[in-house]
PDB file of N, CA and C in Angstrom:
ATOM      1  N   UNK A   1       0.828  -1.193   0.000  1.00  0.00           N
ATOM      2  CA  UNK A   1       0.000   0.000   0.000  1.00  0.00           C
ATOM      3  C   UNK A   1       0.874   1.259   0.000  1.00  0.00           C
ATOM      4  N   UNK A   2       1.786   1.125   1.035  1.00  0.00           N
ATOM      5  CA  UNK A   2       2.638   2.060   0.415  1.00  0.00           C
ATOM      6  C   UNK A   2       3.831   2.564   0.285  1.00  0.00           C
ATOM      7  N   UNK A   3       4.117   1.770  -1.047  1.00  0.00           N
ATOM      8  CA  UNK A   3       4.796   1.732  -1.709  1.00  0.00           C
ATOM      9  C   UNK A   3       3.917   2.402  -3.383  1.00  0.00           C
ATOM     10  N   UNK A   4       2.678   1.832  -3.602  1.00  0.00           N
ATOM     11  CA  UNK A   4       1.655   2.134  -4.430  1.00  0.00           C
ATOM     12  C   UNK A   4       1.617   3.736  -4.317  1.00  0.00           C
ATOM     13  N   UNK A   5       1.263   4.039  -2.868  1.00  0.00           N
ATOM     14  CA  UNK A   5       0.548   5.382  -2.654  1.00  0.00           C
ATOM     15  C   UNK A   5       2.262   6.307  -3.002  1.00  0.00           C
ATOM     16  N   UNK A   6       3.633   5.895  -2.520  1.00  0.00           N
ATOM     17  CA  UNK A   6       4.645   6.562  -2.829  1.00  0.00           C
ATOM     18  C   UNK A   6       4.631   6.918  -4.942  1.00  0.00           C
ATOM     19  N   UNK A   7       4.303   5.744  -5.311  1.00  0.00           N
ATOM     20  CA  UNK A   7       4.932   5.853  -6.856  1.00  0.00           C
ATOM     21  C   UNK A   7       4.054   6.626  -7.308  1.00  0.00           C
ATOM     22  N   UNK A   8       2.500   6.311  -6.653  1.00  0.00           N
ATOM     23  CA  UNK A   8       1.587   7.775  -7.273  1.00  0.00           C
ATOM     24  C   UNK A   8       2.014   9.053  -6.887  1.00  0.00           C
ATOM     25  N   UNK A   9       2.215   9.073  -5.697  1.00  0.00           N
ATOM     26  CA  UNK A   9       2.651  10.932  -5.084  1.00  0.00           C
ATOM     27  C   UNK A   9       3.745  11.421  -5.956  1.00  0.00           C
ATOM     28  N   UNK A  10       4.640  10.160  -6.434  1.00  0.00           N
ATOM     29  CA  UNK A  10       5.884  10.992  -7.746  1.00  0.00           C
ATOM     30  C   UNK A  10       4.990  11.049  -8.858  1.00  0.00           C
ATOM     31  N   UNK A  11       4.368  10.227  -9.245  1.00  0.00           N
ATOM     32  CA  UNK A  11       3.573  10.472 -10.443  1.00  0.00           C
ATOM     33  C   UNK A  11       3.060  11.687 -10.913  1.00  0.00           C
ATOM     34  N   UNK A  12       2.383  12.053  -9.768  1.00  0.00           N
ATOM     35  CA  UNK A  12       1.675  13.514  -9.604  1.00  0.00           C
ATOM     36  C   UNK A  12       2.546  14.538  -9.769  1.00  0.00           C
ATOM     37  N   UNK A  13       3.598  14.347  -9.197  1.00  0.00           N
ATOM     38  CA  UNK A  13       4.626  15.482  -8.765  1.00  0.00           C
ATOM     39  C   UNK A  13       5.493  15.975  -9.987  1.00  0.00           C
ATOM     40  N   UNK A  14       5.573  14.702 -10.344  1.00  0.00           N
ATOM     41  CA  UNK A  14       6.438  14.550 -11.983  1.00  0.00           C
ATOM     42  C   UNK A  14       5.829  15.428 -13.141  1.00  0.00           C
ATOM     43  N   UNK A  15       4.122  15.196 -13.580  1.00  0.00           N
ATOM     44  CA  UNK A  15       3.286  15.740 -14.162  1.00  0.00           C
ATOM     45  C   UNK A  15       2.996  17.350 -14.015  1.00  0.00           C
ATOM     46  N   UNK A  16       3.160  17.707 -12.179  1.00  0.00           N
ATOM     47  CA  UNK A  16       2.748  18.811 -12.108  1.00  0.00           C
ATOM     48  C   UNK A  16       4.066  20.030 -12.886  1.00  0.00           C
ATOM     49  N   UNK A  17       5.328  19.243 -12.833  1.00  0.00           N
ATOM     50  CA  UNK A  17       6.237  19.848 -13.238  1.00  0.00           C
ATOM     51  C   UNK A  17       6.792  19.864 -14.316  1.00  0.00           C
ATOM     52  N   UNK A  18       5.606  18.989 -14.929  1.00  0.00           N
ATOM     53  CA  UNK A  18       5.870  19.204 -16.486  1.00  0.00           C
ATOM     54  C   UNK A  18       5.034  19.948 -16.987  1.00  0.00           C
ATOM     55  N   UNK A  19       4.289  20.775 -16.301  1.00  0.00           N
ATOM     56  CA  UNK A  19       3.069  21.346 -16.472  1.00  0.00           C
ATOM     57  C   UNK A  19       3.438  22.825 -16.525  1.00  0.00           C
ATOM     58  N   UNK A  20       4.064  22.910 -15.731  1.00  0.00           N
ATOM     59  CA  UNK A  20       4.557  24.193 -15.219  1.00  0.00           C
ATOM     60  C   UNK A  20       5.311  24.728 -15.926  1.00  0.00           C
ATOM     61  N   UNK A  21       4.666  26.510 -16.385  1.00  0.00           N
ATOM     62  CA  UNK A  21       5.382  27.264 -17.706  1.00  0.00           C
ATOM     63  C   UNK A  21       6.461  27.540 -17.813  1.00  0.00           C
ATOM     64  N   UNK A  22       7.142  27.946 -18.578  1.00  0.00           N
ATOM     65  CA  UNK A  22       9.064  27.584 -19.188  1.00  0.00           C
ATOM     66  C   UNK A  22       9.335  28.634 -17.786  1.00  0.00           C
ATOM     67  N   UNK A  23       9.079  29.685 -18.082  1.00  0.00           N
ATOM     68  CA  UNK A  23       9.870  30.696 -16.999  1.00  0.00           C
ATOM     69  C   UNK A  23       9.748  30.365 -15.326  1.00  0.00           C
ATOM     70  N   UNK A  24       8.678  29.325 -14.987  1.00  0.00           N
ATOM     71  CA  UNK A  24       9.602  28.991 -13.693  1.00  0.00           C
ATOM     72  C   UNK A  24      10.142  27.767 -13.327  1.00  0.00           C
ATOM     73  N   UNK A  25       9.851  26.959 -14.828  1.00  0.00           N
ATOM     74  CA  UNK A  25      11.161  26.032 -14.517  1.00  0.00           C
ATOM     75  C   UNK A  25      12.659  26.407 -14.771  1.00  0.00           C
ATOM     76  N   UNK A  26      12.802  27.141 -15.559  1.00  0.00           N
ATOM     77  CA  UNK A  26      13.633  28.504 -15.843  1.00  0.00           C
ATOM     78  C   UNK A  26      14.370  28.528 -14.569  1.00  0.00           C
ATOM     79  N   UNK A  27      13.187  29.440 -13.666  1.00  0.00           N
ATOM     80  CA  UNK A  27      13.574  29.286 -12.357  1.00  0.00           C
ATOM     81  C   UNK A  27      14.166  28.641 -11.621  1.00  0.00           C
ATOM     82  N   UNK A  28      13.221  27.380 -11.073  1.00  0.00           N
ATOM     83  CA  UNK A  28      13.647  26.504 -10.599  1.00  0.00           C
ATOM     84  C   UNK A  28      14.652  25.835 -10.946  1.00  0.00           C
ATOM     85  N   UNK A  29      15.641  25.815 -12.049  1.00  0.00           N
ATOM     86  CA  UNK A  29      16.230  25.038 -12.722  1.00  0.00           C
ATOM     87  C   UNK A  29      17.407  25.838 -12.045  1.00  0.00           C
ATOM     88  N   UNK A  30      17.739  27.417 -12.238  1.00  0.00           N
ATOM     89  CA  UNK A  30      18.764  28.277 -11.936  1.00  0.00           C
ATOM     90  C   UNK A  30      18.426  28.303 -10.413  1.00  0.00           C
ATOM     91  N   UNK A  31      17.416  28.236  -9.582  1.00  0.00           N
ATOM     92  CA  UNK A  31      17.623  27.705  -8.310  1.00  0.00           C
ATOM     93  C   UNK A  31      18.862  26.467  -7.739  1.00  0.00           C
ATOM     94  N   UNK A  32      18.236  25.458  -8.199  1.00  0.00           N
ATOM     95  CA  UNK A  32      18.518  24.109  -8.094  1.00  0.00           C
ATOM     96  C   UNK A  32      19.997  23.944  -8.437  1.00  0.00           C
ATOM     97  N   UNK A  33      20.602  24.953  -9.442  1.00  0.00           N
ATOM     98  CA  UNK A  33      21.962  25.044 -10.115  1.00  0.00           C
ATOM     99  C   UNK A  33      22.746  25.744  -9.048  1.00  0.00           C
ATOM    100  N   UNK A  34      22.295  26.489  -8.254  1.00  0.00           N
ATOM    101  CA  UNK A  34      22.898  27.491  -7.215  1.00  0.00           C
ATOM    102  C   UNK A  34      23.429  26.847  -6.057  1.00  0.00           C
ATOM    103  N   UNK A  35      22.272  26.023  -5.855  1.00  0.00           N
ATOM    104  CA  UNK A  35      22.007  25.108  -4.132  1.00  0.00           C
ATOM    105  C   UNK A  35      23.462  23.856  -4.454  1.00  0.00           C
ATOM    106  N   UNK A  36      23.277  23.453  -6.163  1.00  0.00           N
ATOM    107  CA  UNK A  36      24.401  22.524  -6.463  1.00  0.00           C
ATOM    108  C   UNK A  36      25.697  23.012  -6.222  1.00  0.00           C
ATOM    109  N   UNK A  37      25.915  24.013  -6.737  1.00  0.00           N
ATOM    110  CA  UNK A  37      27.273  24.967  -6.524  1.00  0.00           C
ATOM    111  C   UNK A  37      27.900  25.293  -5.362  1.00  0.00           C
ATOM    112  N   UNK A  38      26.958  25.648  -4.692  1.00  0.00           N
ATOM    113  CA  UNK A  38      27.089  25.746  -3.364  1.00  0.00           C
ATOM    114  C   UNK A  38      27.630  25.049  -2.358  1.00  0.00           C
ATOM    115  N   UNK A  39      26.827  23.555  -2.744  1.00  0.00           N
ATOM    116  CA  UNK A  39      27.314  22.391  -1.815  1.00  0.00           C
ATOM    117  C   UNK A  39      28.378  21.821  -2.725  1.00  0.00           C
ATOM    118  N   UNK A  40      28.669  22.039  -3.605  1.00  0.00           N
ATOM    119  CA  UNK A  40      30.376  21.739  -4.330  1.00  0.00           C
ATOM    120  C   UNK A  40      31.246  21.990  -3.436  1.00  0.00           C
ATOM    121  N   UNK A  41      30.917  23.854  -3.332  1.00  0.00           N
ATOM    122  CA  UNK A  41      31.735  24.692  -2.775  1.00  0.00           C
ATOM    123  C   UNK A  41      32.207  24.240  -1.547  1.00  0.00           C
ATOM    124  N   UNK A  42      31.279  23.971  -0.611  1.00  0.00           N
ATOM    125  CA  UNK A  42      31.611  23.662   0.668  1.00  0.00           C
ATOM    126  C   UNK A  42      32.269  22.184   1.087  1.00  0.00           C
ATOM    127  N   UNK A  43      31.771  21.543  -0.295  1.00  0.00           N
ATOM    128  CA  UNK A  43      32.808  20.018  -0.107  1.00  0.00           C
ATOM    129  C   UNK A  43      33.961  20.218  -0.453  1.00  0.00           C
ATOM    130  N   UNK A  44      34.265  21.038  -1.354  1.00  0.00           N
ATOM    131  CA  UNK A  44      35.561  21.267  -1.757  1.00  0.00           C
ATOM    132  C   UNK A  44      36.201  22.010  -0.545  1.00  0.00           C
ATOM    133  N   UNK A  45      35.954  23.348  -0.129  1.00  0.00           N
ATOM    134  CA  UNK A  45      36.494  23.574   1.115  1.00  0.00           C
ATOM    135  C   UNK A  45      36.566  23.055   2.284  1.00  0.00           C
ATOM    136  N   UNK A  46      35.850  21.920   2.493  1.00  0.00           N
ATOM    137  CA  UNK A  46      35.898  20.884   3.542  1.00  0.00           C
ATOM    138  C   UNK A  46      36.820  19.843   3.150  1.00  0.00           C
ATOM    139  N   UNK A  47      37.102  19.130   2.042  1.00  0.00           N
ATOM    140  CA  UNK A  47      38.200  18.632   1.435  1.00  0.00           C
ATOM    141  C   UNK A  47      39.766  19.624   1.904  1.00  0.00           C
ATOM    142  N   UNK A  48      39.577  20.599   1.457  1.00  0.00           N
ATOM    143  CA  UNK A  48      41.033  21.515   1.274  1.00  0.00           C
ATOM    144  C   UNK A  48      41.316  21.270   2.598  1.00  0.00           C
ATOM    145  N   UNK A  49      40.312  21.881   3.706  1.00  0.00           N
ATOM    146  CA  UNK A  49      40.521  22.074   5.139  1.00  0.00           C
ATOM    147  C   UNK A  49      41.330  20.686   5.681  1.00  0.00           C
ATOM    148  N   UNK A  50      40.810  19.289   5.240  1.00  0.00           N
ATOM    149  CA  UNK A  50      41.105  18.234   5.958  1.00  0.00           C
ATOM    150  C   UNK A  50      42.719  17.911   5.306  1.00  0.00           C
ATOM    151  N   UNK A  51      42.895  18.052   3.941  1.00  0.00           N
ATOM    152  CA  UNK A  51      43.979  18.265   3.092  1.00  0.00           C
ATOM    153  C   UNK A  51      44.954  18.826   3.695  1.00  0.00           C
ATOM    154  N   UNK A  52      44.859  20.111   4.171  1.00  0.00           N
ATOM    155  CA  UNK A  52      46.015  21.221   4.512  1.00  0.00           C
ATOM    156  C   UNK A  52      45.736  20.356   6.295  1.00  0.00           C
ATOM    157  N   UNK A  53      44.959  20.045   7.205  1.00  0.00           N
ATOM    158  CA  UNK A  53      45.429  19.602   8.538  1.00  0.00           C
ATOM    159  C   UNK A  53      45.934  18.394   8.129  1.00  0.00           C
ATOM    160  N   UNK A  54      46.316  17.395   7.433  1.00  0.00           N
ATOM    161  CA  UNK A  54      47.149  16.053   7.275  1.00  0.00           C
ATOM    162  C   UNK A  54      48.547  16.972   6.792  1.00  0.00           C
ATOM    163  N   UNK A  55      48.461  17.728   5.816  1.00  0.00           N
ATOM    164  CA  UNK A  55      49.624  18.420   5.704  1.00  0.00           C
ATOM    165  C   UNK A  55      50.202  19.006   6.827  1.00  0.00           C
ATOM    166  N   UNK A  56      49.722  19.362   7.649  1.00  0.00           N
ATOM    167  CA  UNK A  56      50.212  20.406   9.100  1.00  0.00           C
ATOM    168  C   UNK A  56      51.087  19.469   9.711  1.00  0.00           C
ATOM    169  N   UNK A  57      50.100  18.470   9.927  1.00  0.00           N
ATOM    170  CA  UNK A  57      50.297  17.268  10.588  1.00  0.00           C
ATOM    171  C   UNK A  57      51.654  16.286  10.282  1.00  0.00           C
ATOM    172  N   UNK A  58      51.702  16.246   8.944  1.00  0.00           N
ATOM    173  CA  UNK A  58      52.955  15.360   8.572  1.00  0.00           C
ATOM    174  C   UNK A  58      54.344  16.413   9.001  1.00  0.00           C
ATOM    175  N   UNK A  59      53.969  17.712   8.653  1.00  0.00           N
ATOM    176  CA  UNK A  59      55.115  18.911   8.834  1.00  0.00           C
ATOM    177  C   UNK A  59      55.897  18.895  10.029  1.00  0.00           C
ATOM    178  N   UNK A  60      54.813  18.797  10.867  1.00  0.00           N
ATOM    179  CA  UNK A  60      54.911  18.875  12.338  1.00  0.00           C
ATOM    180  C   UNK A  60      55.829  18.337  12.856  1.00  0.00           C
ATOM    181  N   UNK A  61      57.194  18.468  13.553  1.00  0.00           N
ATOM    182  CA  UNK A  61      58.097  17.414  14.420  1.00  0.00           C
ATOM    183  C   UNK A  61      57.613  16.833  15.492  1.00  0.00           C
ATOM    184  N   UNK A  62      57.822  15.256  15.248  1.00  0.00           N
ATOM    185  CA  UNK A  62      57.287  14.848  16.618  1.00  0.00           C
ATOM    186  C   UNK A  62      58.203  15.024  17.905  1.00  0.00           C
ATOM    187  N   UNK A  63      56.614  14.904  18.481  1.00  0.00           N
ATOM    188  CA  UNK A  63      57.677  14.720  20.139  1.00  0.00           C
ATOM    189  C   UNK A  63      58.963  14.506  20.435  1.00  0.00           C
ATOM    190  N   UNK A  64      59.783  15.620  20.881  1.00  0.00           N
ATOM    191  CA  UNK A  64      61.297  14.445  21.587  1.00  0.00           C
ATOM    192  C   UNK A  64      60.688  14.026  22.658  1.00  0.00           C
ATOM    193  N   UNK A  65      61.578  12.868  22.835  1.00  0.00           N
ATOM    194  CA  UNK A  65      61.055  11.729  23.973  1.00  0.00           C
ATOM    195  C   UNK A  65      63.030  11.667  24.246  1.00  0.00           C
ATOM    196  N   UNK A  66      62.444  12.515  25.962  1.00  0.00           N
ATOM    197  CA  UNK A  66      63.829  12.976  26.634  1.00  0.00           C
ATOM    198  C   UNK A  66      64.154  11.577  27.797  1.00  0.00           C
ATOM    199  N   UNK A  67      65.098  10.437  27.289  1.00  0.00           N
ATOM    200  CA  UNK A  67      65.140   9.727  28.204  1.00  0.00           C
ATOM    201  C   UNK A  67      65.917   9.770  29.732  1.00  0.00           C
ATOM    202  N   UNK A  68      64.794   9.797  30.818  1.00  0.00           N
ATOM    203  CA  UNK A  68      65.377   9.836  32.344  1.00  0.00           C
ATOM    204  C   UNK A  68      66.488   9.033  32.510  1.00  0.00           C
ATOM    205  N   UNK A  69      67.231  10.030  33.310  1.00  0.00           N
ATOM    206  CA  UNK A  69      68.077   8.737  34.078  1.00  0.00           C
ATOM    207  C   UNK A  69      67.663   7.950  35.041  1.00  0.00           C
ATOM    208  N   UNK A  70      68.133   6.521  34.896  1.00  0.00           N
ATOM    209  CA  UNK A  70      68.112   5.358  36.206  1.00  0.00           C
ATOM    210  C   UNK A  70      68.180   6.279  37.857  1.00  0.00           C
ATOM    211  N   UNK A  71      67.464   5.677  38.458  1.00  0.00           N
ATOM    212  CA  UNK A  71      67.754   6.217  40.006  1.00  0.00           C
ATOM    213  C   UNK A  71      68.538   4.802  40.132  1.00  0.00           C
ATOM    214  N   UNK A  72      69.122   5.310  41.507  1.00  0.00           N
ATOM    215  CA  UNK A  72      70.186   4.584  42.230  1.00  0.00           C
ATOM    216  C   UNK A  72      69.170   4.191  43.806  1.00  0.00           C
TER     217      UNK A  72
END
């Protein structure tokens, strides 16, 4: 049942937007192109960000490890 009632609600949805006159799919289309760009943008700068901290990271000198002397 629903699964039925899902493939109709796209059905509908599909139709209504083929329905709909050039200039606001127009719209919607240069919407939808923006929201894409956008979230490029921010994967890509979330990429760079994690990129450049592994870079920091390899740069970085590790720890000296100062060995104590024995007690007596």
């Amino acid at each position: 049942m629903t699964a039925s009632l899902h493939n109709s609600l796209i059905l509908v949805a599909s139709q209504l937007v083929r329905s709909l006159p050039a200039p606001v799919l127009r719209a919607l289309d240069a919407w939808s192109h923006r929201v894409a760009r956008r979230r490029a943008l921010k994967r890509q700068q979330k990429w760079q960000r994690q990129k450049a901290a592994k870079a920091a990271a390899a740069a970085a000198p590790a720890a000296a490890y100062h060995l104590k002397p024995w007690r007596d």
